[in-house]
Structures are given as structure tokens and as C-alpha cells.
Protein backbone atom coordinates (compact mmCIF):
# COMPACT_ATOMS: atom_id res chain seq x y z
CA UNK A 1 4.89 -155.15 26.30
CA UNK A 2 7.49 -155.73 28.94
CA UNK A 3 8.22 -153.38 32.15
CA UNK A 4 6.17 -150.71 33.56
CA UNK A 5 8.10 -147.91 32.58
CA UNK A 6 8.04 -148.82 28.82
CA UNK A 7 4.21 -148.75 29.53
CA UNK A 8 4.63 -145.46 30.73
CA UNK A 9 6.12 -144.03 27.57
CA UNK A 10 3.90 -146.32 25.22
CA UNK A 11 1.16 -144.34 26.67
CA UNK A 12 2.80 -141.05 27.14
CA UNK A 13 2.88 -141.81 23.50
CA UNK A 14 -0.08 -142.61 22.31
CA UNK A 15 -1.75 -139.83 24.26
CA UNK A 16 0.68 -137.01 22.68
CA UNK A 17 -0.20 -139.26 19.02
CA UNK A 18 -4.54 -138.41 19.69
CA UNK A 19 -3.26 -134.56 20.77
CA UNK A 20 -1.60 -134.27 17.95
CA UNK A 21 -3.40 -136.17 14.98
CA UNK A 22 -5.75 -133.33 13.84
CA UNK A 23 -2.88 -130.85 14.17
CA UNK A 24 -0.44 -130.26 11.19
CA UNK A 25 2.60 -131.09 12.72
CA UNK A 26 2.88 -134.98 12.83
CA UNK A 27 6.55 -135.30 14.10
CA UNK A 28 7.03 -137.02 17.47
CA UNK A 29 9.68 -135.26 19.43
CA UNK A 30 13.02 -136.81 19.79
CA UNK A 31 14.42 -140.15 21.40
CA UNK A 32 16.37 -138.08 23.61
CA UNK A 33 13.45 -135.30 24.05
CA UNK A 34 11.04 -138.22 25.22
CA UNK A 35 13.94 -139.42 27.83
CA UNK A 36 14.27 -136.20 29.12
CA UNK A 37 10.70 -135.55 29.41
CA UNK A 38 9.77 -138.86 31.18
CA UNK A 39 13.16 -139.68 32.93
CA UNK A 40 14.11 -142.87 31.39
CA UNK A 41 16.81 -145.00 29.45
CA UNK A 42 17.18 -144.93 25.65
CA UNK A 43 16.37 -148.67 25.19
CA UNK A 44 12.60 -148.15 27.21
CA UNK A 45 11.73 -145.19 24.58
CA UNK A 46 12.63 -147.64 21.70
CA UNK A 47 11.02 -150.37 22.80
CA UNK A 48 7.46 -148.43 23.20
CA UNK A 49 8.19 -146.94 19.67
CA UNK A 50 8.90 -150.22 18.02
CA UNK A 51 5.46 -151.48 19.62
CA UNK A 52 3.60 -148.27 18.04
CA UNK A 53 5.48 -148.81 14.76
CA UNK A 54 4.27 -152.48 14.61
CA UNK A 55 0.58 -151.52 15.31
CA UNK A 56 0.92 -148.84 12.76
CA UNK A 57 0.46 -145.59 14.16
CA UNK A 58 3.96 -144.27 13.59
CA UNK A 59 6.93 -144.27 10.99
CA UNK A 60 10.41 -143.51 10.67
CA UNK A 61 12.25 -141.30 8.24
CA UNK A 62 15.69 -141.86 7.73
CA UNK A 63 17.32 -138.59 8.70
CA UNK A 64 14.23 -136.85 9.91
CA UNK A 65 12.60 -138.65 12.59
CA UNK A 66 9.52 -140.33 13.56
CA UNK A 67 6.29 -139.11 12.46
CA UNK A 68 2.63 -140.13 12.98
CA UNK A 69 0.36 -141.96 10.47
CA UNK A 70 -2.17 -139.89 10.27
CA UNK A 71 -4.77 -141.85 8.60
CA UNK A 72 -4.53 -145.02 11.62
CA UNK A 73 -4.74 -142.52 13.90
CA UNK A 74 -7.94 -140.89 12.99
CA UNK A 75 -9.46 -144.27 12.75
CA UNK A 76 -8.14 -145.32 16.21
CA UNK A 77 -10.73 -145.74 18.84
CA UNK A 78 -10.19 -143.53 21.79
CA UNK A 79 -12.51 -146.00 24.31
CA UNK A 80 -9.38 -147.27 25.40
CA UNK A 81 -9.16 -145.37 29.29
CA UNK A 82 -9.98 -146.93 32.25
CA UNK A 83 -11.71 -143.41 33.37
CA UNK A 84 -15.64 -143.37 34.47
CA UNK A 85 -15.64 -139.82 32.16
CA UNK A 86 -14.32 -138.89 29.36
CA UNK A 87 -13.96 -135.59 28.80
CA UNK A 88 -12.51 -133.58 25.52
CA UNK A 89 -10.00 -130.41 25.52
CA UNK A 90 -10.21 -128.86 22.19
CA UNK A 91 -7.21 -126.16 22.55
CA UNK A 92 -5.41 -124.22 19.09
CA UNK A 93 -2.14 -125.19 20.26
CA UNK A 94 0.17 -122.76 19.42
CA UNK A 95 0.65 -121.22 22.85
CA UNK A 96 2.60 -124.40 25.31
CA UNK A 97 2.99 -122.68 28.15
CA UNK A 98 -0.61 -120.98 28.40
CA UNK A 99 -2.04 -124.21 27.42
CA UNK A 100 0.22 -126.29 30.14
CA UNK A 101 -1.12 -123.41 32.70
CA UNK A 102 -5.12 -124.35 31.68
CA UNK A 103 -4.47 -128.42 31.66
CA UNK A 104 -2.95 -128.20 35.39
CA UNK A 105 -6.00 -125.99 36.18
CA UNK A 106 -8.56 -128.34 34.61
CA UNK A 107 -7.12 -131.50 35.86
CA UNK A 108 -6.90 -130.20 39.85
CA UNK A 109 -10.43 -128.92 38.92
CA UNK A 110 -11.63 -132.31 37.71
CA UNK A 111 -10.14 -133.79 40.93
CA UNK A 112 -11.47 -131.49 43.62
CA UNK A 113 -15.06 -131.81 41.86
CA UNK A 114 -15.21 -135.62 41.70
CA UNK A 115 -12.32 -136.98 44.01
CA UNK A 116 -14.15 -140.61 43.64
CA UNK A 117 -14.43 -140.53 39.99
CA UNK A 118 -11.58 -141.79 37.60
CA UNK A 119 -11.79 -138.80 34.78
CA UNK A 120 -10.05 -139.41 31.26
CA UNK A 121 -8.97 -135.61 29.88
CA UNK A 122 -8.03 -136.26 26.00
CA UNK A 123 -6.14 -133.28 24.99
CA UNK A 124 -6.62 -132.50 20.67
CA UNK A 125 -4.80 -129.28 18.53
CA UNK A 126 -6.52 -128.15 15.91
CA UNK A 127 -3.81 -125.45 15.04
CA UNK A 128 -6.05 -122.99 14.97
CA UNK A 129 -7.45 -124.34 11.80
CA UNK A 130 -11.09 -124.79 10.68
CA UNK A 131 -10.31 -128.32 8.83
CA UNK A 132 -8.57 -129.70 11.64
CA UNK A 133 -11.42 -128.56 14.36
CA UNK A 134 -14.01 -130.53 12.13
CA UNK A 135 -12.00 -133.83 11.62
CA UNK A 136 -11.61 -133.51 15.36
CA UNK A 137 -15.48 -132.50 16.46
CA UNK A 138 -16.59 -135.13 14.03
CA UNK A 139 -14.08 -137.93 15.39
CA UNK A 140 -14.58 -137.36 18.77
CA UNK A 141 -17.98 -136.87 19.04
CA UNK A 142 -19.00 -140.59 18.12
CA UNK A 143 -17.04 -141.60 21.41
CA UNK A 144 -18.36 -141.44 24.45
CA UNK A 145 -17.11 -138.34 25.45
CA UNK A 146 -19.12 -136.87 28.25
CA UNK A 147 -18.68 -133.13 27.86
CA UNK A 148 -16.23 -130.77 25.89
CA UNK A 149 -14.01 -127.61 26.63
CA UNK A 150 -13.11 -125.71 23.36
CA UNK A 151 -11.22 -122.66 22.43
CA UNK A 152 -13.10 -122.29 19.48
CA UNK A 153 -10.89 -121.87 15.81
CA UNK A 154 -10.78 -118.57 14.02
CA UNK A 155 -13.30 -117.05 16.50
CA UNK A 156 -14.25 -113.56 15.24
CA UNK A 157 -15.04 -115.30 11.63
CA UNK A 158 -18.45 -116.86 11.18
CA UNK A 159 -17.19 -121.02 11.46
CA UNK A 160 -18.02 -123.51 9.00
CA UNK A 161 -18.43 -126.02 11.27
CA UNK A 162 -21.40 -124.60 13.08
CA UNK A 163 -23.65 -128.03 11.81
CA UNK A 164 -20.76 -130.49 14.17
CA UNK A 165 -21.68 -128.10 16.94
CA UNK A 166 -25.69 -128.39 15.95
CA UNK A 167 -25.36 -132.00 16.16
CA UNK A 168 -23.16 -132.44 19.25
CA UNK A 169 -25.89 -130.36 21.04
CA UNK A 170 -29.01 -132.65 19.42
CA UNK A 171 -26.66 -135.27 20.69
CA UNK A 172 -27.09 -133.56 24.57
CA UNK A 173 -23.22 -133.26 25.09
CA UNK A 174 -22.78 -130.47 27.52
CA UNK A 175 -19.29 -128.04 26.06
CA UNK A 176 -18.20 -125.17 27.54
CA UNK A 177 -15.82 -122.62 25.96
CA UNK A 178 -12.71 -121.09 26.79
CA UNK A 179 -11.34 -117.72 25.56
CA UNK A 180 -12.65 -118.26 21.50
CA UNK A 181 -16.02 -118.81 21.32
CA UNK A 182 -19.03 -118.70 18.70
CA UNK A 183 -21.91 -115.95 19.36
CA UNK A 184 -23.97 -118.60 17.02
CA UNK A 185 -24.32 -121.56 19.83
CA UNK A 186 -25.28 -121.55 22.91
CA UNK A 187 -23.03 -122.71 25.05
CA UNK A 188 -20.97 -121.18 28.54
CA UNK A 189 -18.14 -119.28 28.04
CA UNK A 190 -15.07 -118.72 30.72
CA UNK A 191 -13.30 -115.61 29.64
CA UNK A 192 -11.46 -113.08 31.12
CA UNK A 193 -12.50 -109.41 31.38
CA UNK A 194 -11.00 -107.58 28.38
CA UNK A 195 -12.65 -104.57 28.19
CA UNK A 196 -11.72 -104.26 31.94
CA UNK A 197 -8.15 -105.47 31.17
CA UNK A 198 -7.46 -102.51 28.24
CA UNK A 199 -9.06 -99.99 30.64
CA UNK A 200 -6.41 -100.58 33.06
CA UNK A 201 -3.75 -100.53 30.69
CA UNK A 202 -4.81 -98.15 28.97
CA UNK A 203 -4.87 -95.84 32.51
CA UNK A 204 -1.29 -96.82 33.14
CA UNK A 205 0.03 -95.04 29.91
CA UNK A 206 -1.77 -92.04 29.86
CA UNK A 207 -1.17 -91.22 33.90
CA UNK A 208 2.41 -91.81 32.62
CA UNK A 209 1.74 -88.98 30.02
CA UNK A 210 1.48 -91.28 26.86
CA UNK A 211 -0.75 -89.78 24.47
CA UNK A 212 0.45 -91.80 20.83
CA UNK A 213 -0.11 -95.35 21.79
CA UNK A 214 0.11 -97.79 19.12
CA UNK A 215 -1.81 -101.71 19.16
CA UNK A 216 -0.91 -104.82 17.52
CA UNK A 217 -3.67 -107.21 17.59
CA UNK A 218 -5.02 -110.51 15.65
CA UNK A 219 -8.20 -110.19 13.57
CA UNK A 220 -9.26 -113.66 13.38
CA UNK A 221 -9.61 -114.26 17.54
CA UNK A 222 -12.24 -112.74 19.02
CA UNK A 223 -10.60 -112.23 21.94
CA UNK A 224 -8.01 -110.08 20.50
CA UNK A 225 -10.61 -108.10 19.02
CA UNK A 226 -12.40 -107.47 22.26
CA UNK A 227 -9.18 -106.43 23.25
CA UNK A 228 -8.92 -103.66 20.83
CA UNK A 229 -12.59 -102.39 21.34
CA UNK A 230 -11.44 -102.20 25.05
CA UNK A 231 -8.39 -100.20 23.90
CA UNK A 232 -10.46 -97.94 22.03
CA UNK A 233 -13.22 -96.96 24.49
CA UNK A 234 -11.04 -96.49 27.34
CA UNK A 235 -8.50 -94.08 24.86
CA UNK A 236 -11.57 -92.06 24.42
CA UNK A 237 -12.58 -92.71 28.09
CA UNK A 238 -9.08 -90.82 28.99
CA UNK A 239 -9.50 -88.51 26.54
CA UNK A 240 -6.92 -89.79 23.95
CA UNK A 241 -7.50 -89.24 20.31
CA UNK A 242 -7.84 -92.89 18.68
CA UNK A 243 -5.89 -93.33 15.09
CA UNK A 244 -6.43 -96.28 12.87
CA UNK A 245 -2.81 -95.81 11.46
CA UNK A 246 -1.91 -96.62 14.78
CA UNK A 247 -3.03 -100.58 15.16
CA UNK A 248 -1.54 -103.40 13.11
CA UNK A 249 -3.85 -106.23 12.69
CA UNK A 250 -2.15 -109.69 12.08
CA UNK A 251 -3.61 -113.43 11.32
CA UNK A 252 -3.05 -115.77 14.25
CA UNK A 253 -0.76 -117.62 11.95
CA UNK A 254 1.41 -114.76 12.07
CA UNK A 255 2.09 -114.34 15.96
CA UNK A 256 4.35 -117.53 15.69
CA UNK A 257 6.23 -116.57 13.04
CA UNK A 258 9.39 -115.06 14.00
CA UNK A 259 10.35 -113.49 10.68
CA UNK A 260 7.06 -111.35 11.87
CA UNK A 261 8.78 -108.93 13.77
CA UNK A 262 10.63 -107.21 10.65
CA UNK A 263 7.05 -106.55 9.45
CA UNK A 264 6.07 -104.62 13.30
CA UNK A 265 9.21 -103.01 12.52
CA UNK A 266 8.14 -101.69 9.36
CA UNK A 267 5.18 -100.90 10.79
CA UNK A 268 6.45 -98.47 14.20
CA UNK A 269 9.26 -97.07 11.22
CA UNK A 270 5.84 -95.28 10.00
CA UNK A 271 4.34 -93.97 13.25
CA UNK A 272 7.48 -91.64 14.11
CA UNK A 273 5.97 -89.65 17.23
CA UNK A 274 4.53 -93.37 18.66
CA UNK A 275 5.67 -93.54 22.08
CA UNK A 276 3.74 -96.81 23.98
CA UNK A 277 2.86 -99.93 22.24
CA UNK A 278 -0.05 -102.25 23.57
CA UNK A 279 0.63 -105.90 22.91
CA UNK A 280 -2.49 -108.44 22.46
CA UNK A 281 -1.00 -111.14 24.04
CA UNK A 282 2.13 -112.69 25.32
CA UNK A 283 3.76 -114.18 21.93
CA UNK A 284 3.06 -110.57 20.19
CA UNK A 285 4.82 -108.69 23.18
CA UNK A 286 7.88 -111.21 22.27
CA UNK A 287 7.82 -110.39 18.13
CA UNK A 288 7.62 -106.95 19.58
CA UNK A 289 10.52 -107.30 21.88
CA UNK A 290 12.43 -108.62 18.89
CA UNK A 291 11.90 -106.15 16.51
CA UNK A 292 12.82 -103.73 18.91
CA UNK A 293 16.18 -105.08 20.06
CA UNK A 294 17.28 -106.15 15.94
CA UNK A 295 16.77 -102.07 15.72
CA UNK A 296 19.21 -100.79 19.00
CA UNK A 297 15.62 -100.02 20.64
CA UNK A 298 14.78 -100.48 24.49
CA UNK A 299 11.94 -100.74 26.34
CA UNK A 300 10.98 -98.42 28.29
CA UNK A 301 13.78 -95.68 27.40
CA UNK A 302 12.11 -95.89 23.53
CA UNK A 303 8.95 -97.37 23.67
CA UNK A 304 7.27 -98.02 26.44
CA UNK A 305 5.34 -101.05 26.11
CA UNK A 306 2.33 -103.31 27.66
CA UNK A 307 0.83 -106.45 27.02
CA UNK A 308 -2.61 -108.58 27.71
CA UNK A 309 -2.32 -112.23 29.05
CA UNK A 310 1.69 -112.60 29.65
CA UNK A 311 1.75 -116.55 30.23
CA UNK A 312 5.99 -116.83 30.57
CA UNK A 313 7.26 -118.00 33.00
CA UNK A 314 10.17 -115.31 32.69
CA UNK A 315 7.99 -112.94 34.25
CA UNK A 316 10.04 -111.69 37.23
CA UNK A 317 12.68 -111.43 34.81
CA UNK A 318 10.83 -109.49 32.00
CA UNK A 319 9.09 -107.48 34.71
CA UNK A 320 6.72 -105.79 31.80
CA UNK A 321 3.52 -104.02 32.70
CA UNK A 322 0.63 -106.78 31.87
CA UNK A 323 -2.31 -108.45 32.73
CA UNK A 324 -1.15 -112.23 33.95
CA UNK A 325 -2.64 -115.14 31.55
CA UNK A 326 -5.61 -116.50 34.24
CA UNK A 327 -5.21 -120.28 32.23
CA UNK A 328 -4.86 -122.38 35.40
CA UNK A 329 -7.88 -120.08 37.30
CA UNK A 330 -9.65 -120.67 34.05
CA UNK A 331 -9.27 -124.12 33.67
CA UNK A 332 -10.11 -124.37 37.89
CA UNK A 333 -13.59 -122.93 36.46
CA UNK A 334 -14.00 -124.26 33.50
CA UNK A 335 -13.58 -128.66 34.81
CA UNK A 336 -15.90 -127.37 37.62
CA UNK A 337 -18.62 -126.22 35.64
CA UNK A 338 -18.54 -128.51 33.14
CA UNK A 339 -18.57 -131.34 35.70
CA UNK A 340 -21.91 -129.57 36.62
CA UNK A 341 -23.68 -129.18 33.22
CA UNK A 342 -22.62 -133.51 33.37
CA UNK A 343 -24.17 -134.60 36.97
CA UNK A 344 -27.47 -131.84 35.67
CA UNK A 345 -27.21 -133.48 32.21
CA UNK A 346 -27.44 -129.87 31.17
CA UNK A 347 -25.76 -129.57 27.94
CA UNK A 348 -25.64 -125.84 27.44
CA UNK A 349 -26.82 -122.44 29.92
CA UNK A 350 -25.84 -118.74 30.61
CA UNK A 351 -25.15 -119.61 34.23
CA UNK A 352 -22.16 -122.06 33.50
CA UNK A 353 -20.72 -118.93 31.83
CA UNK A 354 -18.12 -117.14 33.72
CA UNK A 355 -15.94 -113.52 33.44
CA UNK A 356 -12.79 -113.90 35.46
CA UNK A 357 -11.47 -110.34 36.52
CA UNK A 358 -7.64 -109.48 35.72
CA UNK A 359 -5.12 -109.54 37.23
CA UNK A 360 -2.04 -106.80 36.60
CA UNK A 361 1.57 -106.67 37.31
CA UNK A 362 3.07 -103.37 37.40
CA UNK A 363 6.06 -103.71 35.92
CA UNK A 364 9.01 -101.51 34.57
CA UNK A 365 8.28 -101.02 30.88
CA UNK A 366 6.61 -97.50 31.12
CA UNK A 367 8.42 -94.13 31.06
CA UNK A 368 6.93 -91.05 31.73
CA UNK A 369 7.14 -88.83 28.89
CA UNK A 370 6.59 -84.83 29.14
């Protein structure tokens, strides 16, 4: 392969090709998205693609673009870095900019821990999907890898693919999760305070005289559900009456899907007296947004509205009440205590395990109401 930036690209490449090749979506992105992304001339991005297409691991559609062959790239052997440890990111995928927030994190973390070891991070999406998570777990787990860091599928559901996790621990592979994780195995955990979070938020709207607060949340991430048993003690904490009619509870699938906000529409149309809305997380708070502004609604002046784990970077702008996304603390924690369970060859233990507290910005999307 000639020239080093074609090498660049041809790797940028392949990396994005392992990332993706559990995940659904098998499209590459664009010649011109690629150029844009890594800063270089049309010819360089073809030339890498033409050497991908002739080893097999991509093909072109005429009028559609260029997609990955799925089947060569399961069987492709990821011993191919030059790092001393190899270490796996399992991550759903379906959130970029939280998920570019945790990789910075982990990588810095990785480097600050061992600053004289080369360390390979392969990135893998699983799309949130149970299928994909296996293909991936059983792949991945034949290679070398030294440790894991998951953000486990479907979380709140009891996983079918509790016997990959059985034998990657026979197999003394240290994983630690992040966020998502499965009560049945015992591995660490680095999650963020929930309980603590909805307290606070919960505070904010009734000192602000909110009494009918509504919650959207997503049933199949445990995460979002701690989030709503948060919501609920501290209502009853601050001596709100708690209303099931009151929460909407969504599939994960759902929360990117923006023909969702006609449906929280629908839903808000029924609770006429509502007055405050508590979103789960960032891409809910944007469905939430929309439904509100297709309708001639604002926040605060009609709803006033708050959300858990805001990872735009539109913040300032935005300026909504919320409890920042911790990704790149998290990921800080999570590469240096998985770096530990590797130099103990520990492959699982409560003290790896960490509860980061959060962190709120008072914005200017509650009204007092009288």
C-alpha cells in the first residue's frame, strides 16, 4: 500500500469495519465524510478502499454506497495491533457523542496508568441487541484480549448470554461494566449515582412549586429504571403524590426514533394539569423538545422540563436543568481499574466497582408555578 496517509485511512478503516461488524448498520460513511473526518484528498480514501475491497471486507452498491461484508469480517483476526494489551470496549452505540466522551476518558486513562505500555482499545456496537452482544463476546473472546469494559445489552431483562460471560470468567478475563450491567455476574460496575441524581431533580421542581411531574423513561436499561425508582422515592420524600398515569415507558429502540415524539405528544395530550416533565436521558429530553415545539409549546413558559445525563455539546446553548453525562470521568475510572484487575490478574471484585456522584447544571427550563 503506497503513502502513509493512505495507511492512515486503510486503518481508520478497518478499525471503524471491527466497531461496526456486530452492529446492524454495515454502511461505511461517505468518500467525502471519510475526507472530512481524516483531512485528506479524494484519491488517498479510494485507494485504501480499493485495497479493503480486494481483500474482501467491503463492497460497493451502485447508488448506495459501500458497505461491509459481514461474514469476512467476523472471521477476521483482530491480533493484528502492535499494542502489548489488548483491551475490548463493548458500548450499544446509539448515543455518539456520550460514547466519544467515555473513549477520550478511557484512552487518557489507559495512558496515565501505563505510560510505557503500547495499549490496543478495539471499540465493538452491539446496537443494543442481545444477538449482536453474543457474536461479539464469542468472537472476541478467543483473542487475546486482556480485559473488557461493557455496557451490558438490554440490562434490566434477564440476558441470554449469561453462559459467554460464565466462560469469559472460567477463562480469568478481568471485565468491568459501565452504566448497564447484569446483577447475575460478578463483575465491577462504574455507574453514576441515580438515586442521588432524581433526588436532586426532583428537589428543583417541587421548591419551584411543581407538584404534577410527569417521567419518560426506557424499560429495558437498567439504568433508566434506577432512574425512575429514584424519581419515585424522592416524590414521596418531598411529599408529592406519585401517579403511574404519569410515566411513559419506552424500548431503547424507541429513543432514536424521531417519529417518537408524536407518541410523547399523545401521551402529555392525556395528562392535562402536567406541569414538569423529567427526561431519562439526553436523546429523550430531545424527542421531548420536539414534540413540544411541532405543538407551539415552550419550555419553561409550558412545561418545565429536566433531564438525567445531558451529553450535547449544545449545552450552554440549551441551558436545561440536568445532571451532565460523567462519560469521560467514567471512562478516567473505568481504564484505571481495569488496568488494575490486569497487573492483579484479578478478573472480577466489589472494590473495582465505583459510584461517581453527579454533577448538575442549573439551567433555565423551570418556572415557578403558584
Amino acid at each position: 500500500m503506497a503513502g502513509k496517509k493512505t495507511e492512515t485511512v486503510y486503518r481508520w478503516l478497518t478499525e471503524y469495519i471491527d466497531g461496526h461488524k456486530f452492529s446492524s448498520n454495515l454502511k461505511l460513511p461517505s468518500e467525502n465524510a471519510i475526507r472530512q473526518r481524516l483531512h485528506v484528498g479524494r484519491e488517498t480514501v479510494r485507494s485504501a478502499l480499493a485495497q479493503l475491497e480486494e481483500e474482501g471486507l467491503i463492497y460497493k452498491k451502485r447508488g448506495s454506497g459501500t458497505y461491509i461484508k459481514k461474514d469476512a469480517a467476523l472471521t477476521r483476526d483482530l491480533n493484528t495491533g502492535d499494542g502489548d494489551c489488548k483491551i475490548g470496549l463493548m458500548l450499544q452505540g446509539q448515543n455518539s457523542s456520550a460514547n466519544s466522551s467515555l473513549i477520550d476518558g478511557i484512552v487518557d486513562g489507559l495512558k496515565l496508568i501505563s505510560p510505557q505500555q503500547k495499549t490496543d482499545l478495539n471499540i465493538f456496537l452491539t446496537d443494543n441487541k442481545f444477538s449482536n452482544e453474543r457474536r461479539c463476546l464469542q468472537t472476541v473472546a478467543s483473542q487475546n484480549f486482556k480485559g473488557f469494559i461493557i455496557d451490558g445489552v438490554k440490562a434490566s431483562f434477564i440476558n441470554p448470554n449469561l453462559d459467554c460471560y460464565q466462560d469469559i470468567y472460567q477463562k480469568r478475563i478481568p471485565v468491568i461494566f459501565y452504566n448497564n450491567y447484569y446483577k447475575e455476574v460478578p463483575y465491577p460496575k462504574v455507574i453514576v449515582n441515580d438515586s442521588k441524581c432524581a433526588d436532586l431533580l426532583v428537589q428543583l421542581l417541587v421548591q419551584a412549586g411543581h407538584r404534577r411531574i410527569a417521567g419518560i423513561f426506557v424499560y429495558d436499561n437498567y439504568q433508566s429504571v434506577e432512574k425512575f425508582h429514584g424519581m419515585v422515592r424522592a416524590m414521596r420524600n418531598y411529599g408529592v403524590e406519585f401517579q403511574d398515569d404519569y410515566v411513559k415507558w419506552c424500548v431503547s429502540d424507541e429513543a432514536f426514533d424521531e417519529s417518537y415524539a408524536r407518541v410523547i405528544h399523545q401521551f402529555l395530550r392525556k395528562l392535562p394539569h402536567c406541569t414538569a416533565i423529567i427526561c431519562c436521558n439526553y436523546l429523550i429530553y430531545r424527542l421531548v423538545k420536539k414534540a413540544l415545539e411541532q405543538h407551539g409549546k415552550k419550555i419553561p413558559e409550558d412545561y418545565s422540563v429536566v433531564c438525567f445525563d445531558y451529553s450535547g455539546s449544545d449545552l450552554k446553548q440549551e441551558n436545561v436543568t440536568c445532571s451532565i453525562s460523567q462519560g469521560y470521568k467514567a471512562g478516567l475510572k473505568l481504564a484505571e481499574n481495569l488496568m488494575k484487575m490486569i497487573q492483579r490478574k484479578e478478573c472480577s471484585g466489589a472494590r473495582y466497582s465505583c459510584m461517581l456522584e453527579p454533577e448538575i447544571h442549573l439551567g433555565t427550563s423551570i418556572r415557578r408555578v403558584y
